[in-house]
C-alpha atoms as a PDB file:
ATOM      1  CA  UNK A   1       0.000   0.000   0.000  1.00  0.00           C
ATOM      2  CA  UNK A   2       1.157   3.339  -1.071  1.00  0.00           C
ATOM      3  CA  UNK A   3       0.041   6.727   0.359  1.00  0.00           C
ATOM      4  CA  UNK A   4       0.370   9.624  -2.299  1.00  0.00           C
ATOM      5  CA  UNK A   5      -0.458  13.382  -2.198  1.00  0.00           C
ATOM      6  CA  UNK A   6       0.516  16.336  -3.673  1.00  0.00           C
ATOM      7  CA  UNK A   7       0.421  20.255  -2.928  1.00  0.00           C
ATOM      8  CA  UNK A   8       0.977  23.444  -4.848  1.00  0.00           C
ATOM      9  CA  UNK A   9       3.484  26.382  -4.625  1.00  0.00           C
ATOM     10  CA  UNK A  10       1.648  29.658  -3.626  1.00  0.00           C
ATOM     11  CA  UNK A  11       2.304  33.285  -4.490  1.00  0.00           C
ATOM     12  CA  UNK A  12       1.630  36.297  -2.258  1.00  0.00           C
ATOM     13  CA  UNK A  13       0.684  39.100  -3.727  1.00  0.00           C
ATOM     14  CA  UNK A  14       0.378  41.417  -0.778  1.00  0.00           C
ATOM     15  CA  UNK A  15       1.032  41.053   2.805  1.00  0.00           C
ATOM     16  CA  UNK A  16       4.362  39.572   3.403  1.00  0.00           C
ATOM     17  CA  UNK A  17       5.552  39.829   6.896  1.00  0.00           C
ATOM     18  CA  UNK A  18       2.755  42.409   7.842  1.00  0.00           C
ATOM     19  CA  UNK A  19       0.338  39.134   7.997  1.00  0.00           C
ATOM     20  CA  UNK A  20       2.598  37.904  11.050  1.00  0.00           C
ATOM     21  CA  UNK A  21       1.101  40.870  12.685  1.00  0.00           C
ATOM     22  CA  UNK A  22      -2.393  40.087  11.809  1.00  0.00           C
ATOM     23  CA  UNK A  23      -2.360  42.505   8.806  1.00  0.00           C
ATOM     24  CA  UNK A  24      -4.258  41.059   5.591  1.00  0.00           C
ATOM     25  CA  UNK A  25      -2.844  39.292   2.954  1.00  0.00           C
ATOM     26  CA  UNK A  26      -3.491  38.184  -0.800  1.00  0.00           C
ATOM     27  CA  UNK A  27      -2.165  34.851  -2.092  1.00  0.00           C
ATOM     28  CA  UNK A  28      -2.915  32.106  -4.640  1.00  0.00           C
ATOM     29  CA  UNK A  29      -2.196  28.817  -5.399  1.00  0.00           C
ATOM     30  CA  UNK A  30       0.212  28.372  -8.691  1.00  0.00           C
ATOM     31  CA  UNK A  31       0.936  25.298 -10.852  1.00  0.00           C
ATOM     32  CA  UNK A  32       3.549  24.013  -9.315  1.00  0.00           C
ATOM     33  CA  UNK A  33       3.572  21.371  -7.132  1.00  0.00           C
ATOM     34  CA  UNK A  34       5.082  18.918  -4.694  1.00  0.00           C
ATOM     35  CA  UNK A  35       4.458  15.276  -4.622  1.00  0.00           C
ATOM     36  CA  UNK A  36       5.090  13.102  -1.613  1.00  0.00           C
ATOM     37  CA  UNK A  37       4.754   9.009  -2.011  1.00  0.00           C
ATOM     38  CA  UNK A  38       4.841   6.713   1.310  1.00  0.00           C
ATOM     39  CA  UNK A  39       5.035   3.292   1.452  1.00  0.00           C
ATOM     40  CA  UNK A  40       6.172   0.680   4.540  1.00  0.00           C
ATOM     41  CA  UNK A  41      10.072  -0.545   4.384  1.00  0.00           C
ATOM     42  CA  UNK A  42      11.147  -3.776   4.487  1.00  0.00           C
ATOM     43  CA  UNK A  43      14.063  -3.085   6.878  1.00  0.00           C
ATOM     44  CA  UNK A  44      14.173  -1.305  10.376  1.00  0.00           C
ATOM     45  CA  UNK A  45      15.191   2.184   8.488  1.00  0.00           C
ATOM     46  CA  UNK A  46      13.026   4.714   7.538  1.00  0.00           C
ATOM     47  CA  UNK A  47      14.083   6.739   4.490  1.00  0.00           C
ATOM     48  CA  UNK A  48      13.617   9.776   3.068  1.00  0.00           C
ATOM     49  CA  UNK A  49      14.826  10.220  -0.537  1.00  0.00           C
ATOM     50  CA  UNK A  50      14.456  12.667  -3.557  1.00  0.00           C
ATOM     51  CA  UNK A  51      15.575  12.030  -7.166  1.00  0.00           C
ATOM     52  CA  UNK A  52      15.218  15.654  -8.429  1.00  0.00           C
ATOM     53  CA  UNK A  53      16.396  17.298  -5.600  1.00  0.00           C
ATOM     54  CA  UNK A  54      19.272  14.868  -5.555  1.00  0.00           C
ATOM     55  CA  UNK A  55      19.655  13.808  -1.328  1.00  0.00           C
ATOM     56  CA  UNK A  56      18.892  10.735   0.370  1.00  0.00           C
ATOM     57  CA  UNK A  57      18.501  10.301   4.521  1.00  0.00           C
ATOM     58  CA  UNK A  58      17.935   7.588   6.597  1.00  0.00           C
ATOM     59  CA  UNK A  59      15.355   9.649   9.207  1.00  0.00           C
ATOM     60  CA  UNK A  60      14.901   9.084  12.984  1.00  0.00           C
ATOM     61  CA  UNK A  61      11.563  10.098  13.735  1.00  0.00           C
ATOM     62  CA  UNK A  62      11.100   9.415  17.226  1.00  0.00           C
ATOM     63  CA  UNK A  63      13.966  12.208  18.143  1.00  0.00           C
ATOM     64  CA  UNK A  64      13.532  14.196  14.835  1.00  0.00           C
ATOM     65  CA  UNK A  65      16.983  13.564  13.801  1.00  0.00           C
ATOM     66  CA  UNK A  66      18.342  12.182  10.440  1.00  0.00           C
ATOM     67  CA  UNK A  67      21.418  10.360   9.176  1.00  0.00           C
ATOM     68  CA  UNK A  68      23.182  12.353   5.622  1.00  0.00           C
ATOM     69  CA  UNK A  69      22.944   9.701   3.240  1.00  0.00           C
ATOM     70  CA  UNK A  70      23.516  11.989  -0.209  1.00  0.00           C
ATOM     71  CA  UNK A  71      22.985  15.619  -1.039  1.00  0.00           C
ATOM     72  CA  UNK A  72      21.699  18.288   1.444  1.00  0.00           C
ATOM     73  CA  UNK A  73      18.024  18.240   2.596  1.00  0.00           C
ATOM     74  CA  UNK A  74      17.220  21.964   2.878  1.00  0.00           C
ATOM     75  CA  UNK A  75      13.652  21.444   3.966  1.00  0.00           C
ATOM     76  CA  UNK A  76      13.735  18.438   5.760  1.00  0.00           C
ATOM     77  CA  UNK A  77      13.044  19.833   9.423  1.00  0.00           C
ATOM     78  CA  UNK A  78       9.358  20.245   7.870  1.00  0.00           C
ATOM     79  CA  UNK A  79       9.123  16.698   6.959  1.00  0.00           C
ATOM     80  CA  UNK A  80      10.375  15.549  10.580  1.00  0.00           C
ATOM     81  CA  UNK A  81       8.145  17.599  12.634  1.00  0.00           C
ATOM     82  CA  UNK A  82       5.283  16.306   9.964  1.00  0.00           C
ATOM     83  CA  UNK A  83       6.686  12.757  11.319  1.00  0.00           C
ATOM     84  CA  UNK A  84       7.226  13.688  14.890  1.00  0.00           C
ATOM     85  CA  UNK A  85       3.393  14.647  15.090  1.00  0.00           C
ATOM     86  CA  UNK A  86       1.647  12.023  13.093  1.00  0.00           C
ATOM     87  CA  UNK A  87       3.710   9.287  12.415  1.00  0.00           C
ATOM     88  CA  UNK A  88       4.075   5.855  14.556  1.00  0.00           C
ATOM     89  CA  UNK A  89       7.713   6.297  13.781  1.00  0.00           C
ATOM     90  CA  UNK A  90       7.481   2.604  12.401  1.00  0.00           C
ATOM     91  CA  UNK A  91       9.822   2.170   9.112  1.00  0.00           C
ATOM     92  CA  UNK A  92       8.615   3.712   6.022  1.00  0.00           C
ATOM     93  CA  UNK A  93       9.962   5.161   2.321  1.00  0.00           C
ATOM     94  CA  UNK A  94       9.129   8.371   2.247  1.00  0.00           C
ATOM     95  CA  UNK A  95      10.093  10.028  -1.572  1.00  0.00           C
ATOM     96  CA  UNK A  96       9.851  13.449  -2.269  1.00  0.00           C
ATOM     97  CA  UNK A  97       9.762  15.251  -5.327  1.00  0.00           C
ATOM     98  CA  UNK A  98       9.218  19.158  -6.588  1.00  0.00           C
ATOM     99  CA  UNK A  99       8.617  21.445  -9.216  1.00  0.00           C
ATOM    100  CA  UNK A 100       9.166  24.464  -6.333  1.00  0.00           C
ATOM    101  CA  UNK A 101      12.745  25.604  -6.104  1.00  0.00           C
ATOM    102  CA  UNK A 102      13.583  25.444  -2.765  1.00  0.00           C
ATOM    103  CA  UNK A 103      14.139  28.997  -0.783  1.00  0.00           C
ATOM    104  CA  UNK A 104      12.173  30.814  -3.511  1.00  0.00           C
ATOM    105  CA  UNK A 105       9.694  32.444  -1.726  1.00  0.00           C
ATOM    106  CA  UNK A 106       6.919  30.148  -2.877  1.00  0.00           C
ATOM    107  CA  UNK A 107       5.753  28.524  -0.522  1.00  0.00           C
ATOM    108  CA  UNK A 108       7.892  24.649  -0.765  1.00  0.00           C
ATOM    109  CA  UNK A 109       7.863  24.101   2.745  1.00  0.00           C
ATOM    110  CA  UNK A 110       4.299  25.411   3.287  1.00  0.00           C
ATOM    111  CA  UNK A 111       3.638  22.570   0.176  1.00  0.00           C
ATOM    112  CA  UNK A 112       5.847  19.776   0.856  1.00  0.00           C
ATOM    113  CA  UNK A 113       4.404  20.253   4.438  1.00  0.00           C
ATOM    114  CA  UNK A 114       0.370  20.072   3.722  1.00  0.00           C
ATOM    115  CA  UNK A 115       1.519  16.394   1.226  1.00  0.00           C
ATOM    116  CA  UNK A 116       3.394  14.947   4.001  1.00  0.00           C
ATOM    117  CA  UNK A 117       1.013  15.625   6.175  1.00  0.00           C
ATOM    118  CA  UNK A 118      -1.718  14.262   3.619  1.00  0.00           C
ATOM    119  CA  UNK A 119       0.284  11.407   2.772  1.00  0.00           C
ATOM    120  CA  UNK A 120       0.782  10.456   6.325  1.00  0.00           C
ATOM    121  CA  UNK A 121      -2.545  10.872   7.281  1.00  0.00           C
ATOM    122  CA  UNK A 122      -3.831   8.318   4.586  1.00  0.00           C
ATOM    123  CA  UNK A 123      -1.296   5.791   5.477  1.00  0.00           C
ATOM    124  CA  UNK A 124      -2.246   5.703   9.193  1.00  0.00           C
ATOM    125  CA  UNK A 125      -6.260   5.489   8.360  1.00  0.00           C
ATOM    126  CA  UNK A 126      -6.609   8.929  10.408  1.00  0.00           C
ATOM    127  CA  UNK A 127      -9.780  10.813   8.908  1.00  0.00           C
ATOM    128  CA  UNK A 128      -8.985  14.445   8.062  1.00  0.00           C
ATOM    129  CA  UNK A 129     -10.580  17.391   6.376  1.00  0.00           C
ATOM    130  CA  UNK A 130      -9.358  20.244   4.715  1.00  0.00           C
ATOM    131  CA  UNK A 131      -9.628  23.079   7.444  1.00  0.00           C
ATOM    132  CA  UNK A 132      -7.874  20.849  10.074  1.00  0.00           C
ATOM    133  CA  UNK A 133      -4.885  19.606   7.677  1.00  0.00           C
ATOM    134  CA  UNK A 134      -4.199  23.537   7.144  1.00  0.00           C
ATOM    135  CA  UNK A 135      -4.454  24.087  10.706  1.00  0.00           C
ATOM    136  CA  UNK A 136      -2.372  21.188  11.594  1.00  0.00           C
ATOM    137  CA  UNK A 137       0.036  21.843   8.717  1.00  0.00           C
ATOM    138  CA  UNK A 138       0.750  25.753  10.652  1.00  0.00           C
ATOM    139  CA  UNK A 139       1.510  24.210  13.960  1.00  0.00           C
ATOM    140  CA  UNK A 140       4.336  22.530  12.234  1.00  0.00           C
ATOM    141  CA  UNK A 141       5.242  25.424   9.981  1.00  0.00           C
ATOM    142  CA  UNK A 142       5.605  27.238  13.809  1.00  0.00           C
ATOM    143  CA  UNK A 143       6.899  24.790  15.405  1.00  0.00           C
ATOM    144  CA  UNK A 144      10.240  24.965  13.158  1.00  0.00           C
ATOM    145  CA  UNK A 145      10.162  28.984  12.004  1.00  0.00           C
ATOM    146  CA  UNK A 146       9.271  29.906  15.686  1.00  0.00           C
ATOM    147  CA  UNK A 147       7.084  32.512  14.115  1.00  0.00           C
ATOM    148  CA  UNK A 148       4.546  31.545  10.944  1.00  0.00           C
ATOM    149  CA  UNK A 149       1.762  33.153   9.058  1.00  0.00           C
ATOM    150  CA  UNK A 150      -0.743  30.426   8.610  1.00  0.00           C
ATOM    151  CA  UNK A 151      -1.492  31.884   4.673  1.00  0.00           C
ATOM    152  CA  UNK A 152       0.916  29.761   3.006  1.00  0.00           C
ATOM    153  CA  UNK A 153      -0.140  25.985   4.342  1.00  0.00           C
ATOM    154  CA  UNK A 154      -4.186  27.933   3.724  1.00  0.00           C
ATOM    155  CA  UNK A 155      -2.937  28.568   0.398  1.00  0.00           C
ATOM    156  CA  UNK A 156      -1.206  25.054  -0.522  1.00  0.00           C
ATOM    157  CA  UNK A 157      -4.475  23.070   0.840  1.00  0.00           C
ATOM    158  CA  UNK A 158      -7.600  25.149  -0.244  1.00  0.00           C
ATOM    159  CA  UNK A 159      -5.956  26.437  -3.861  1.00  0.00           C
ATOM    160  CA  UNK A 160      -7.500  29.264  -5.291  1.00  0.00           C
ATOM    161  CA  UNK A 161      -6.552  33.072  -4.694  1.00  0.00           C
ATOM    162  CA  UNK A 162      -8.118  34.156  -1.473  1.00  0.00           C
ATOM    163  CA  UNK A 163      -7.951  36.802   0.996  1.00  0.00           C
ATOM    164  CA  UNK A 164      -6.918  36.526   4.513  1.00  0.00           C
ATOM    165  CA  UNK A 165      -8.407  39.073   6.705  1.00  0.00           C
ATOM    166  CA  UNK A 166      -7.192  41.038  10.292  1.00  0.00           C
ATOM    167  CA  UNK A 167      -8.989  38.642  12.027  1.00  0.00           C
ATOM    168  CA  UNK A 168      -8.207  35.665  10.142  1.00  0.00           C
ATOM    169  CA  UNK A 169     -11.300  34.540   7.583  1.00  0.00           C
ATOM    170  CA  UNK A 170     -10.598  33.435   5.042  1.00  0.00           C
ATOM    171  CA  UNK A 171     -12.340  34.894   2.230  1.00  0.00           C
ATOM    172  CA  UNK A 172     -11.711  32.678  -1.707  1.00  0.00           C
ATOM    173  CA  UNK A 173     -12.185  35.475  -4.219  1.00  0.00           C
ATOM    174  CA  UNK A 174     -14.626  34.983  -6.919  1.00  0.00           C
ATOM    175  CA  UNK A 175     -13.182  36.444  -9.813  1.00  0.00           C
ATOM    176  CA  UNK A 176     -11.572  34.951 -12.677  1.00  0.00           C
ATOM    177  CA  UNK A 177      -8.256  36.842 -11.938  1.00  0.00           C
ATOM    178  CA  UNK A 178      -5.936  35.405 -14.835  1.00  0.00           C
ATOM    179  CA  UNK A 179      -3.328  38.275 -14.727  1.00  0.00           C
ATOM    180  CA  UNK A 180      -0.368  37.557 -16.553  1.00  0.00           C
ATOM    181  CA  UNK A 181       2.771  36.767 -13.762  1.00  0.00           C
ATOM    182  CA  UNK A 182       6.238  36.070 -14.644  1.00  0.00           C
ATOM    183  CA  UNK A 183       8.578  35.085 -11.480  1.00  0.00           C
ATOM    184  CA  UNK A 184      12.363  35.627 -11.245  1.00  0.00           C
ATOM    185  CA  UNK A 185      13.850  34.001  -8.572  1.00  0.00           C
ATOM    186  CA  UNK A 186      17.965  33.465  -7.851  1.00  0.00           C
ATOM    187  CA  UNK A 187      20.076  31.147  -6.826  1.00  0.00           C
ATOM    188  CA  UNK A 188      20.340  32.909  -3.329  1.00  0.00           C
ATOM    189  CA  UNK A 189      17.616  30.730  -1.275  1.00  0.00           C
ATOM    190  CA  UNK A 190      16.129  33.019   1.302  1.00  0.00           C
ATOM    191  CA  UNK A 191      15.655  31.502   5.054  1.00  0.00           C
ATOM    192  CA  UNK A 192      11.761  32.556   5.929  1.00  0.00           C
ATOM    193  CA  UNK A 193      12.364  31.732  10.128  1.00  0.00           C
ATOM    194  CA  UNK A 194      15.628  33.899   9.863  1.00  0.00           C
ATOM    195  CA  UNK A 195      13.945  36.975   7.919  1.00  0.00           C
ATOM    196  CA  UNK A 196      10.586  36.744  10.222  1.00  0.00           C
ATOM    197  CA  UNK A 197      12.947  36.661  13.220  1.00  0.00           C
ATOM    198  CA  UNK A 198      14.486  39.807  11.474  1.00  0.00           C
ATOM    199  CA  UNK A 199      12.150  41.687  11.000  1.00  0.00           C
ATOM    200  CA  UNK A 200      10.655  41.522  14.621  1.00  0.00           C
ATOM    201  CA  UNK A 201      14.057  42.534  15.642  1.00  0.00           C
ATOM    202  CA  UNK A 202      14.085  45.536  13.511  1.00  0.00           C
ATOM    203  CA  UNK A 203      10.176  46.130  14.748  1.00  0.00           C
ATOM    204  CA  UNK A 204      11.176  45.908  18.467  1.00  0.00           C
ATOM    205  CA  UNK A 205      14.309  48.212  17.883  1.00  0.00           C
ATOM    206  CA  UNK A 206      12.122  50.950  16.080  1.00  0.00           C
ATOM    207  CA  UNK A 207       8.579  50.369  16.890  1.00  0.00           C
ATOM    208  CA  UNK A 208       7.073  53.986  16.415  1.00  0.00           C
ATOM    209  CA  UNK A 209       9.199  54.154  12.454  1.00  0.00           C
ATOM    210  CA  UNK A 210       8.300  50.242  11.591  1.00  0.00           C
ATOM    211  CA  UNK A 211       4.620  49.955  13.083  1.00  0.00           C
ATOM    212  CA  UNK A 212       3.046  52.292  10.531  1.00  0.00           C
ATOM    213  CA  UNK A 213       4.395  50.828   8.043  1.00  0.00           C
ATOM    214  CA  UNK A 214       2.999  47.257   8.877  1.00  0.00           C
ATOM    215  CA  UNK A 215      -0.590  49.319   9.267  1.00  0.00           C
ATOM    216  CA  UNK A 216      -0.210  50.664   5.635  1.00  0.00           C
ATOM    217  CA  UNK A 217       0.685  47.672   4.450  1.00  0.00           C
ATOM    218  CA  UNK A 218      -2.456  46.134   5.832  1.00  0.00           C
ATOM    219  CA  UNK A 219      -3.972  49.148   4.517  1.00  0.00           C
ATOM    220  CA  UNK A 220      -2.327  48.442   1.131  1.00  0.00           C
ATOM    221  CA  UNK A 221      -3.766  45.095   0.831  1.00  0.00           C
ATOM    222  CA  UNK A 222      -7.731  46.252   1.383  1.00  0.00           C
ATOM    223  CA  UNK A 223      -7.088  48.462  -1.339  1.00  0.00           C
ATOM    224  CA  UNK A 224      -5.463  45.708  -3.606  1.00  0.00           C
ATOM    225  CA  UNK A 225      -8.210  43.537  -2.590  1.00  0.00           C
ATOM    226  CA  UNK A 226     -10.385  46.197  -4.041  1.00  0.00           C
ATOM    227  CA  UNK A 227      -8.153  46.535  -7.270  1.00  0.00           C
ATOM    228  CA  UNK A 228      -8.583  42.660  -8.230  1.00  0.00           C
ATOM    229  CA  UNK A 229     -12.455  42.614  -7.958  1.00  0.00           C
ATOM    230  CA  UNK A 230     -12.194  45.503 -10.138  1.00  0.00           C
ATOM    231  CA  UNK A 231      -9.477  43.941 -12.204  1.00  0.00           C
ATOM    232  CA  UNK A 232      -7.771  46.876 -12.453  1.00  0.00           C
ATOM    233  CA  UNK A 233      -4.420  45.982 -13.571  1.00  0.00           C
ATOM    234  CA  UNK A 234      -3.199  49.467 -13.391  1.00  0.00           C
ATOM    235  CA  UNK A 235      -3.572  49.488  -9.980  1.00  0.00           C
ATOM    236  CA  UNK A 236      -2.684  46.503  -9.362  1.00  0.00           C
ATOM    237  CA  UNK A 237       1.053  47.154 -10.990  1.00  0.00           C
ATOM    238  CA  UNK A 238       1.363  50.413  -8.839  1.00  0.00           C
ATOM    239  CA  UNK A 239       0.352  48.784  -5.246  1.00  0.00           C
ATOM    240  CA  UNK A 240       2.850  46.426  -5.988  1.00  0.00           C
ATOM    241  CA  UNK A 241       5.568  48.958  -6.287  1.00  0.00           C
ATOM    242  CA  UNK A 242       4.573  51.001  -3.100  1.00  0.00           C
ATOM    243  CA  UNK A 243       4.493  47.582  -1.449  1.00  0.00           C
ATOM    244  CA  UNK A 244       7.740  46.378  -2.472  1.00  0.00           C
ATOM    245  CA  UNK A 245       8.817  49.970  -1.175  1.00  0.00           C
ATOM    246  CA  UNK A 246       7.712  49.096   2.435  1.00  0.00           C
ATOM    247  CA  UNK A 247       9.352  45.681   2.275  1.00  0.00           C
ATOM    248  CA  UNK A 248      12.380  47.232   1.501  1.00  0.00           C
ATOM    249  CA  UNK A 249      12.499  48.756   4.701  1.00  0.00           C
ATOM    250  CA  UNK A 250      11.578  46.504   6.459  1.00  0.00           C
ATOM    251  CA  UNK A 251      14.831  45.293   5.779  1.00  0.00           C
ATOM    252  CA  UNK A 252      14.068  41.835   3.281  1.00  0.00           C
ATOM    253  CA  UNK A 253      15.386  43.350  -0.147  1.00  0.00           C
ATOM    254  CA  UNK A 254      18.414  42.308  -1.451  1.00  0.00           C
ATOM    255  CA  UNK A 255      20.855  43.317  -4.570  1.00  0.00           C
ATOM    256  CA  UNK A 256      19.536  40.454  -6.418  1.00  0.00           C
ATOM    257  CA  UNK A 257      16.094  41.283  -5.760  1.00  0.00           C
ATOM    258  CA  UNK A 258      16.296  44.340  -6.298  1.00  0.00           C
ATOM    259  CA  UNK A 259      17.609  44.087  -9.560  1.00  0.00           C
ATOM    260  CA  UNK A 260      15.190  41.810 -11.047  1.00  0.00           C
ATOM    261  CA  UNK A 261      11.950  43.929  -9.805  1.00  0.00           C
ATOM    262  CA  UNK A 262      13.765  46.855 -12.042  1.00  0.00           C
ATOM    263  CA  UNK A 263      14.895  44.651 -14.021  1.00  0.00           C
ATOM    264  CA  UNK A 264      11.038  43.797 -14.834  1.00  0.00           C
ATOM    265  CA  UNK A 265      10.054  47.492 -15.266  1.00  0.00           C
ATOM    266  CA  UNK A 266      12.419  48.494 -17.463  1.00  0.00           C
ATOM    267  CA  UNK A 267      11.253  45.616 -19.510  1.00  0.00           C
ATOM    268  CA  UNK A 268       7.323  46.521 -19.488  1.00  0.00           C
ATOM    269  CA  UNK A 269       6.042  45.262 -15.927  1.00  0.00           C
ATOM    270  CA  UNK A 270       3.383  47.797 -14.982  1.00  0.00           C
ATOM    271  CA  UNK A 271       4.542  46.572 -11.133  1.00  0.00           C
ATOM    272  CA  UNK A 272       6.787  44.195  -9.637  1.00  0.00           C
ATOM    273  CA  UNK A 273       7.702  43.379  -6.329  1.00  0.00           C
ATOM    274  CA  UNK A 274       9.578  40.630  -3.656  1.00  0.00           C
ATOM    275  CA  UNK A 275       7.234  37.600  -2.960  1.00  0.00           C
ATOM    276  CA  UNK A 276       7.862  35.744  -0.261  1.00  0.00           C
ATOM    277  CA  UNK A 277      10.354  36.217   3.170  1.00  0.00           C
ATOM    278  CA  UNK A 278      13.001  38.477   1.336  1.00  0.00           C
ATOM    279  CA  UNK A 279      16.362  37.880   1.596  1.00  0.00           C
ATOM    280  CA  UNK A 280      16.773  35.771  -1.483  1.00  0.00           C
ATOM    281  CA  UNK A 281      14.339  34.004  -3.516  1.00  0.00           C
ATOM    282  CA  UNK A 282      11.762  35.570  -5.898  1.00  0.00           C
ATOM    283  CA  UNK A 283      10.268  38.906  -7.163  1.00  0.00           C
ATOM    284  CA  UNK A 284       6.847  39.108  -9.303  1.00  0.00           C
ATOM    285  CA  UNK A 285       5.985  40.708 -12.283  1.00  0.00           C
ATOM    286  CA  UNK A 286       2.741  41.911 -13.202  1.00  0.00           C
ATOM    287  CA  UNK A 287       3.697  42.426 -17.095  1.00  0.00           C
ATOM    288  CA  UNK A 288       0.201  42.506 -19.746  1.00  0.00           C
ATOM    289  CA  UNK A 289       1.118  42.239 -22.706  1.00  0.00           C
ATOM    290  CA  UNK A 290       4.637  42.074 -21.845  1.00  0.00           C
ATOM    291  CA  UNK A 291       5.328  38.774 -20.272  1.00  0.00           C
ATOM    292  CA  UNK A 292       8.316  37.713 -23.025  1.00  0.00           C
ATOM    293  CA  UNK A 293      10.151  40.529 -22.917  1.00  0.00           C
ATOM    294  CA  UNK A 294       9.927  41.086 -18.902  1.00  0.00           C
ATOM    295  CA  UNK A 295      11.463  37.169 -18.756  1.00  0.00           C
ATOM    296  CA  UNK A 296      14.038  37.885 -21.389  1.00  0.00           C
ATOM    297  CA  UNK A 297      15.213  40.556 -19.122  1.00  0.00           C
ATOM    298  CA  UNK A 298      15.201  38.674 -15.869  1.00  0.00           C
ATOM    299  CA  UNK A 299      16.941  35.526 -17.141  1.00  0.00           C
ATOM    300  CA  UNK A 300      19.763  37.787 -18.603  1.00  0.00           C
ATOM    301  CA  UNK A 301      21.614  37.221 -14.726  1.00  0.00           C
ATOM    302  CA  UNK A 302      18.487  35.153 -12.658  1.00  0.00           C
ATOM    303  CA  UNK A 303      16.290  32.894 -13.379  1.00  0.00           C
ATOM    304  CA  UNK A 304      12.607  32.681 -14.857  1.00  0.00           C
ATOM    305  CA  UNK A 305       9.617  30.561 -13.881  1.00  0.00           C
ATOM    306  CA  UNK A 306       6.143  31.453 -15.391  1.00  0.00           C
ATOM    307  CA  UNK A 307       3.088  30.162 -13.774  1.00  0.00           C
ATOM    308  CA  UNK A 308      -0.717  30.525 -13.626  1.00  0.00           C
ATOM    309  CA  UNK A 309      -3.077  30.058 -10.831  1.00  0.00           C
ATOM    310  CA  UNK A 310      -4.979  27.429 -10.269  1.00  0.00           C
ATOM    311  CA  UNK A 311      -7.758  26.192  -7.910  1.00  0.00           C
ATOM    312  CA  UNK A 312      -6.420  23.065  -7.258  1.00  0.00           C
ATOM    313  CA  UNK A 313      -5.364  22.363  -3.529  1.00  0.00           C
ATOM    314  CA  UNK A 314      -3.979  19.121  -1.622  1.00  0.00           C
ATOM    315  CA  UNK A 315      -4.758  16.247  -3.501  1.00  0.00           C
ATOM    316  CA  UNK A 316      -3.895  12.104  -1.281  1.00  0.00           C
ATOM    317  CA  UNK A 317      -4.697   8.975  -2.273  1.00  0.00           C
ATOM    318  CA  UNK A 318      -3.852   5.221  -1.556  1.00  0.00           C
ATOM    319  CA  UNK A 319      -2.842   3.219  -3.917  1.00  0.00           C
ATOM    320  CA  UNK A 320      -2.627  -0.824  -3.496  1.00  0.00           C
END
């Protein structure tokens, strides 16, 4: 018997970091995906093991530890907290596989969390639903960032663009928003725990400068909200400028970033802006009519992904 499941990547539009203070936030769900596959082992080990992201690691997931078999793991403390919290820690095959690019500001760990956590759910028998497997699938985002917004694992298990209020609804929008996004992203991985923990650093150091700004960016995000009802790209483009503005000081931007977001205007992007922690990882572009030439320019020195929304969430199975 096999357990199988799969999650997508997620984008945020608006709210980074202000969301961890209970500011709004826009995200969807994007067409990429991870794909988790567990099975029992024949041995006493359990293994964990990825073929496209090239590591293998015999886990212990009684004491959330691991054994280095191949390669480097970068998101495996996810996976073992996923283990730690469901699992019988009996032997099992775990194997992983991604179309995210780990530490790109989409959302991996937020997906390869929600499939584990599917995956390991069907394999045990344990009856789930969608609203506790995102709730369950924060606690272990938290558990290992210290701090965590619970939008991404929303995100990766409901699908869909939605809207995540002050006081935490959650709010799918309606529209068919089919905005034309091109993502740059670098080889720089950015470290979501470190740049949260950042950032509240920089917010307890200089509360009276930094706490406006997390209100306007709340503030920015009603507005935005407003903006894709409407579908008013125009806005749209220039809300994501002002907002990568405020994430700038808030200390997440980096040279790399920074050069593909004007990178992306100079090629056509009517806005375009970090999504994601900061500190590596991606930017957005919002580019009509302009998507080729906006990914020309990016993949001059970074590197290009397009993708397109989609409704699809979590998806488990078992197969015999």
């Amino acid at each position: 018997m096999k357990a199988i499941a799969s999650a997508p990547a997620k984008m945020i539009l608006f709210g980074e970091h202000s969301v961890v203070y209970g500011e709004p936030a826009i995200a969807g769900a994007v067409n990429k995906r991870a794909y988790v596959e567990i099975k029992k082992s024949y041995n006493d080990k359990s293994i964990l093991k990825s073929y496209d992201l090239n590591f293998e690691v015999e886990l212990d997931t009684r004491n959330k530890s691991y054994i280095l078999k191949k390669g480097k793991p970068g998101i495996i403390r996810y996976i073992l907290e996923a283990f730690y919290r469901v699992h019988d820690h009996s032997p099992i095959v775990m194997t992983l596989s991604s179309e995210i690019p780990i530490g790109s500001g989409l959302g991996s760990s937020a997906a390869v969390t929600v499939a584990t956590l599917a995956a390991l759910y069907r394999y045990h028998n344990i009856r789930f639903n969608k609203k506790s497997l995102a709730h369950d699938a924060h606690m272990v985002e938290q558990a290992v960032q210290g701090v965590a917004s619970p939008l991404d694992t929303l995100v990766s298990t409901y699908g869909g663009l939605v809207y995540l209020s002050r006081n935490k609804t959650f709010e799918p929008f309606r529209v068919n928003f089919n905005a034309p996004f091109v993502v740059g992203y670098t080889n720089k991985h950015g470290n979501t725990g470190k740049m949260v923990k950042d950032v509240r650093s920089l917010k307890n150091r200089n509360s009276k400068v930094i706490n406006p700004v997390i209100t306007a960016m709340g503030n920015l995000t009603n507005y935005a909200k407003q903006a894709i009802l409407k579908q008013d790209y125009s806005k749209i483009g220039e809300l994501m400028n002002i907002n990568h503005g405020f994430l700038d000081v808030l200390g997440v931007n980096t040279v790399e970033l920074s050069r593909m977001v004007y990178a992306a205007r100079e090629c056509g992007a009517i806005g375009s802006k970090i999504t994601g922690a900061g500190g590596g990882g991606s930017i957005i572009a919002l580019c009509p009519g302009k998507s080729k030439e906006v990914a020309r320019g990016i993949a001059k020195e970074d590197n290009v992904l397009q993708v397109n929304f989609t409704k699809r969430g979590v998806s488990s199975r078992v197969r015999m």
